[in-house]
N, C-alpha and C. Protein backbone atom coordinates (compact mmCIF):
# COMPACT_ATOMS: atom_id res chain seq x y z
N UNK A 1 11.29 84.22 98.55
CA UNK A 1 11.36 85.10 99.70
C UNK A 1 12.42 84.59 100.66
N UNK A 2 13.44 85.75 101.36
CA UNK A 2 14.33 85.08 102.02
C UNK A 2 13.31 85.20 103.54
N UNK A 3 13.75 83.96 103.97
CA UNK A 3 13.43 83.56 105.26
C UNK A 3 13.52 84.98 106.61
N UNK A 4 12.62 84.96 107.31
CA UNK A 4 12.76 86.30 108.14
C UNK A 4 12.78 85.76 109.92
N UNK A 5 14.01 85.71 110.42
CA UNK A 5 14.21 85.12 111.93
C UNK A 5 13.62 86.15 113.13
N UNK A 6 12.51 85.74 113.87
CA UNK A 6 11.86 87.01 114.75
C UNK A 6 12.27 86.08 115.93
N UNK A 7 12.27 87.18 116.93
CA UNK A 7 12.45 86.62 118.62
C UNK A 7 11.10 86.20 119.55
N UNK A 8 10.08 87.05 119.02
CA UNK A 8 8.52 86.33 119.36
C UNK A 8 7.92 86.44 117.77
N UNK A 9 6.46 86.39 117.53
CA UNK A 9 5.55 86.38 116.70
C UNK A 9 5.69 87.95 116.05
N UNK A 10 5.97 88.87 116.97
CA UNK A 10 5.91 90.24 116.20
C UNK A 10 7.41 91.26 116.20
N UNK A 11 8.53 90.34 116.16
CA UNK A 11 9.56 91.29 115.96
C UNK A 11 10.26 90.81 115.57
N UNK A 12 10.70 91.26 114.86
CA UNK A 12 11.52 90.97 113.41
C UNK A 12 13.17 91.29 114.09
N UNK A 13 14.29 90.02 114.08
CA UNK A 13 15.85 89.83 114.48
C UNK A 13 16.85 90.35 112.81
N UNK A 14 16.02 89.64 111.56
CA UNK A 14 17.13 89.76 110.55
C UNK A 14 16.45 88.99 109.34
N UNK A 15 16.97 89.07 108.23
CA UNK A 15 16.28 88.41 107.14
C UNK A 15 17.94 87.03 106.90
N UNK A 16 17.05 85.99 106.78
CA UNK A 16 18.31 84.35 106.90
C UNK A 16 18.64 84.53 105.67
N UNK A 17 19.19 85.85 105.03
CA UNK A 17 20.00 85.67 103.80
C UNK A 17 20.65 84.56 103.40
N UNK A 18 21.86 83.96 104.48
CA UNK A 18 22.50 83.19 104.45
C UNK A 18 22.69 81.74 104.06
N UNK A 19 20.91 81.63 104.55
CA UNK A 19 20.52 80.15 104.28
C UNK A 19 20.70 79.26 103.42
N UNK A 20 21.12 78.85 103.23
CA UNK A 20 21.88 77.60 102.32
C UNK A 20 20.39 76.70 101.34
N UNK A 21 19.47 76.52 102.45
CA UNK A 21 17.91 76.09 102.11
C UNK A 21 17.41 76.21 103.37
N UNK A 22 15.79 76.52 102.81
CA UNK A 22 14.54 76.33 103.23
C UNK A 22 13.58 75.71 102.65
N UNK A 23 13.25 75.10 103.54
CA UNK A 23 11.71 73.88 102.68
C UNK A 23 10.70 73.93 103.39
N UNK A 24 9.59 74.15 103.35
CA UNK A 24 8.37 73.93 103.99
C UNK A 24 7.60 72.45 103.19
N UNK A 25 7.01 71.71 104.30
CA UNK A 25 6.50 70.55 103.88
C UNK A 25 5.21 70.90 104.78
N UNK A 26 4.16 70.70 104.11
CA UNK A 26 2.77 70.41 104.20
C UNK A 26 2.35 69.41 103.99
N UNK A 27 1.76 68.59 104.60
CA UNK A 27 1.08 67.01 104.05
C UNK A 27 -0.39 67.56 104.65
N UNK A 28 -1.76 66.88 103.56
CA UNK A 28 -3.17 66.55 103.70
C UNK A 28 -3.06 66.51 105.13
N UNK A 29 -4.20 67.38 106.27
CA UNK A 29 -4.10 66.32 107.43
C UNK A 29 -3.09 65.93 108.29
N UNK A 30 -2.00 66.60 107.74
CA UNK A 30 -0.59 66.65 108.52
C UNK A 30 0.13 67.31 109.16
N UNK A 31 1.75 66.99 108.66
CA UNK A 31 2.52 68.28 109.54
C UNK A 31 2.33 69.59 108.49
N UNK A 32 2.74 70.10 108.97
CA UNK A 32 2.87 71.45 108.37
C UNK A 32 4.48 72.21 109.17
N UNK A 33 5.59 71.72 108.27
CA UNK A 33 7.25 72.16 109.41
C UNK A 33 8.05 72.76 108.45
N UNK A 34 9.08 73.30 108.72
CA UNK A 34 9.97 74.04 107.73
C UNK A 34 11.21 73.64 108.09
N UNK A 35 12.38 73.23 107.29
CA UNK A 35 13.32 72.81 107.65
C UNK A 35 14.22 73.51 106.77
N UNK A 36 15.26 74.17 107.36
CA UNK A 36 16.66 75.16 106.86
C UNK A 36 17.87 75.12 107.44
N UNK A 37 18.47 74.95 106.64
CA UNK A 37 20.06 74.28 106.73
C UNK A 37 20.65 75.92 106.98
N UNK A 38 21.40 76.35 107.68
CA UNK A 38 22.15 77.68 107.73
C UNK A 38 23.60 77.93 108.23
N UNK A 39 24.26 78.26 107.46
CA UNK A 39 25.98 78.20 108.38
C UNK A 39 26.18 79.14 109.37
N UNK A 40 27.09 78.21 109.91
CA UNK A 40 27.64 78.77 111.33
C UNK A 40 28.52 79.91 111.39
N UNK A 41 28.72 80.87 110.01
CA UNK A 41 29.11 81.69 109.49
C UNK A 41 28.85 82.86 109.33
N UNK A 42 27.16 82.07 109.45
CA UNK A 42 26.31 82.95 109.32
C UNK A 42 25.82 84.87 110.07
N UNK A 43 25.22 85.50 109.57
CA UNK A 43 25.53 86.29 110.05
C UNK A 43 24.20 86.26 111.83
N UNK A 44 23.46 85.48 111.57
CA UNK A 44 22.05 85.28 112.76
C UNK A 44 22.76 84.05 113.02
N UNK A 45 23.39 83.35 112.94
CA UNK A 45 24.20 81.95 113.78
C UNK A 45 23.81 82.14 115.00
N UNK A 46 24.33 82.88 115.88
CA UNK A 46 23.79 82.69 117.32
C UNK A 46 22.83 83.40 117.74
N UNK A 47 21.58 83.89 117.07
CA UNK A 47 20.97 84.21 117.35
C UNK A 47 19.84 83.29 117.20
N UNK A 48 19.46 81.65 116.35
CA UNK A 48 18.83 80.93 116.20
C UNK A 48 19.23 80.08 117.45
N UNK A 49 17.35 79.70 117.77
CA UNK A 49 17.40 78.90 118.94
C UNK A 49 16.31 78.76 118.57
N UNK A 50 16.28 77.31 119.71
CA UNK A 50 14.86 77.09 120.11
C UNK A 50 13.44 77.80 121.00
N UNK A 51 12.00 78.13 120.06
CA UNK A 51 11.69 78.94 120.98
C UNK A 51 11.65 80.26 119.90
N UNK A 52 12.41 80.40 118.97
CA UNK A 52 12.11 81.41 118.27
C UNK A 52 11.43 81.38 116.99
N UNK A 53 11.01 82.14 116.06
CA UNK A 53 10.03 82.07 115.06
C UNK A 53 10.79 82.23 113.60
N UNK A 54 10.40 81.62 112.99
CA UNK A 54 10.87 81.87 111.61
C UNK A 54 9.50 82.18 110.42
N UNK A 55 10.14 83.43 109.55
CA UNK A 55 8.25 84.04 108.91
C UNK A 55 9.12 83.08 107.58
N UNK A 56 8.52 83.07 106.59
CA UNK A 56 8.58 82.11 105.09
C UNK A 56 6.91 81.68 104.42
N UNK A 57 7.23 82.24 103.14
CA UNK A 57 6.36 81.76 102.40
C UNK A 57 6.85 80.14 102.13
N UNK A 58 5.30 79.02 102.27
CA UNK A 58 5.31 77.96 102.41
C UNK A 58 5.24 77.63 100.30
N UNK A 59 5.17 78.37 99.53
CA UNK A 59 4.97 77.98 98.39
C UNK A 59 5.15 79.10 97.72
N UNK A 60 4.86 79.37 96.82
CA UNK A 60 5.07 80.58 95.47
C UNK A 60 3.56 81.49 95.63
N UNK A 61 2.45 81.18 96.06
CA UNK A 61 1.15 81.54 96.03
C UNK A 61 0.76 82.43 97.34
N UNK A 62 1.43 81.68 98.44
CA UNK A 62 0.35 81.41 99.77
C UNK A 62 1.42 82.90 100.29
N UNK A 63 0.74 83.69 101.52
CA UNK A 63 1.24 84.75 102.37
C UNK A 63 2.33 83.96 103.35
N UNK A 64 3.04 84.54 103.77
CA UNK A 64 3.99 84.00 104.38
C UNK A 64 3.52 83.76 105.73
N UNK A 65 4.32 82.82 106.42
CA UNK A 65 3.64 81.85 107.28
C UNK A 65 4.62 81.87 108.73
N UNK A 66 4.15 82.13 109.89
CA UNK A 66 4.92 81.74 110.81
C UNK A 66 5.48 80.70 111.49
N UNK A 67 6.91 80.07 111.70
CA UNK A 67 7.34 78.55 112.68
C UNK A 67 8.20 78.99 113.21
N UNK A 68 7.55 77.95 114.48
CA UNK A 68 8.40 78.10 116.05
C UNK A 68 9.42 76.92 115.96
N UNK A 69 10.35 77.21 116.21
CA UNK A 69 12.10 76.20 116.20
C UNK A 69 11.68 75.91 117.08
N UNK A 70 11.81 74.59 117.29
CA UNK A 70 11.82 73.78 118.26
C UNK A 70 13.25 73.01 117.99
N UNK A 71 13.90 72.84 117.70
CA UNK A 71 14.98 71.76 117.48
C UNK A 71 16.34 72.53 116.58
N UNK A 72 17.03 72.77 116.97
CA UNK A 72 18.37 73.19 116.39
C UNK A 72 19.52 72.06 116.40
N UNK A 73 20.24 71.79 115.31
CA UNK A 73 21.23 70.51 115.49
C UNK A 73 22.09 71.26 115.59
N UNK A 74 23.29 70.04 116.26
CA UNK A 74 24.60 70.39 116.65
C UNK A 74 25.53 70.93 114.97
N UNK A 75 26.53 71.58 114.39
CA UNK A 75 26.88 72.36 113.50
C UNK A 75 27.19 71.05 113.22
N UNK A 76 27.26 70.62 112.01
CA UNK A 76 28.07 69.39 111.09
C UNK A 76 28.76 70.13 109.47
N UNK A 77 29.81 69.62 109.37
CA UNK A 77 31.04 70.35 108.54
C UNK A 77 30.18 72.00 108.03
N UNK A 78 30.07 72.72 109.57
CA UNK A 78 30.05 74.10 109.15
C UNK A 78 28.14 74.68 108.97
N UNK A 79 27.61 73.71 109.01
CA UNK A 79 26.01 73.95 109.06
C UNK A 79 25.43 73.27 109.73
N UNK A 80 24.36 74.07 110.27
CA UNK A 80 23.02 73.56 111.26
C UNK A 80 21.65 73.71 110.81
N UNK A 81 21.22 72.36 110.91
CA UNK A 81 19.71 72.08 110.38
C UNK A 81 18.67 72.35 111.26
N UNK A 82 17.66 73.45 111.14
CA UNK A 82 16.82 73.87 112.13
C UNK A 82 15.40 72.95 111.80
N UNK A 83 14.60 72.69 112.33
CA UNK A 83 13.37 72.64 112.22
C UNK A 83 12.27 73.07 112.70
N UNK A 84 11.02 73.63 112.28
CA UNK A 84 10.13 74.56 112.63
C UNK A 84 8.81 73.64 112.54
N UNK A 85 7.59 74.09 113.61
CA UNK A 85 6.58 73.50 113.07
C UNK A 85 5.79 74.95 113.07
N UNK A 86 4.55 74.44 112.19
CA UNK A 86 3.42 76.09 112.06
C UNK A 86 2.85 76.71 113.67
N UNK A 87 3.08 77.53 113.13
CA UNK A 87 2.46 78.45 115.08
C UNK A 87 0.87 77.79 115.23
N UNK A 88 0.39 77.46 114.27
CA UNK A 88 -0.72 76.84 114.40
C UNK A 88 -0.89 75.85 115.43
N UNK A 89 0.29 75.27 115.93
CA UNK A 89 0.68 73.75 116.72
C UNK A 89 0.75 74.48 117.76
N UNK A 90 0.54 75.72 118.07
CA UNK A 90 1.29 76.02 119.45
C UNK A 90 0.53 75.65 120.79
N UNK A 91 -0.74 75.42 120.34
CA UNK A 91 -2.09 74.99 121.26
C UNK A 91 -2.03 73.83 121.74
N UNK A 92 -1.77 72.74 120.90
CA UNK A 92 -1.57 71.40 120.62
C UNK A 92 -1.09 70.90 121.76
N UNK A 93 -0.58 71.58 122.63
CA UNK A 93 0.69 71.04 123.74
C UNK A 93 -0.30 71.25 124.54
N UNK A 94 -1.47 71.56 125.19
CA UNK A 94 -2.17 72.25 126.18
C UNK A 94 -3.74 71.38 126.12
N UNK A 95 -3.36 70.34 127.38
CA UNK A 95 -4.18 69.40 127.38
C UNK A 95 -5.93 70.21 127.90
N UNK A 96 -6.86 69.63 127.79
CA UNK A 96 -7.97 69.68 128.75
C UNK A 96 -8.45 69.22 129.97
N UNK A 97 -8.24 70.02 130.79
CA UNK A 97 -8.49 69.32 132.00
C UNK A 97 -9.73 68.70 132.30
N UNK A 98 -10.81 69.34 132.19
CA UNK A 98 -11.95 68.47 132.25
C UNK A 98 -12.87 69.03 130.82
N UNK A 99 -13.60 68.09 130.51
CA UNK A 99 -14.74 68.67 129.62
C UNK A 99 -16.10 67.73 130.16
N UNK A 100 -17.03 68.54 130.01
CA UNK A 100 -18.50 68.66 130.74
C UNK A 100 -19.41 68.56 129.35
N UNK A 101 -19.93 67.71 128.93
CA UNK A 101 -20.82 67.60 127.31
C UNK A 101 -22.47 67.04 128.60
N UNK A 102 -23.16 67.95 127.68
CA UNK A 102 -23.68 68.18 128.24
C UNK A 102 -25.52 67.25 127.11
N UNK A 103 -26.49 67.00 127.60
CA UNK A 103 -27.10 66.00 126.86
C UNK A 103 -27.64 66.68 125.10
N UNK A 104 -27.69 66.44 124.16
CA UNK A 104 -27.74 66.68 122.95
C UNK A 104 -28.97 66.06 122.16
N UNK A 105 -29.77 67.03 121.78
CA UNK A 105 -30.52 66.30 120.76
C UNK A 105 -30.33 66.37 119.09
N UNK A 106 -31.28 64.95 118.55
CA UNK A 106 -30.29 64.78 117.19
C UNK A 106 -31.42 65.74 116.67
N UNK A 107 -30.75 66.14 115.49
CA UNK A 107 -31.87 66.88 114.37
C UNK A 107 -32.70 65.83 113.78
């Protein structure tokens, strides 16, 4: 599946024909990030940033999966390496201010 570049979660910018690669890495218990190399040639080149979403099936099996760019590198001989983590993380950043547990009995 070619990679699909959206501007939020529900709108679709262009399909990353261009992409040179895409990899999704999953670890047990881990990250879950997508990393794609794409030229500056490209035809979505300036339209990738940080902050935007990339859709991709993570394997041959699974429905395709949404990641938020967080990190775009500077172009090196002609390509830029993006990295994505799963929208799943997007919570992750958003501490608790207080929590109140309240007394519990055991079974």
């Amino acid at each position: 599946m070619t990679p699909i570049l959206l501007s939020d979660p529900d709108t679709k910018l262009g399909f990353l024909a261009d992409a040179i690669k895409c990899e999704v890495t999953e670890e047990r218990n881990g990250s879950f990030e997508l990393a794609l190399e794409y030229p500056v040639a490209g035809q979505y080149f300036s339209d990738i940033s940080a902050g935007r979403y990339i859709k991709a099936k993570p394997n041959d099996t699974s429905d395709p999966q949404i990641f938020k760019i967080y990190s775009v590198s500077k172009p090196i001989n002609g390509t830029i390496t993006v990295n994505a983590e799963h929208i799943s993380y997007a919570l992750s950043h958003y501490p608790i201010k207080k929590l109140d547990v309240q007394k519990t009995t055991a079974l």
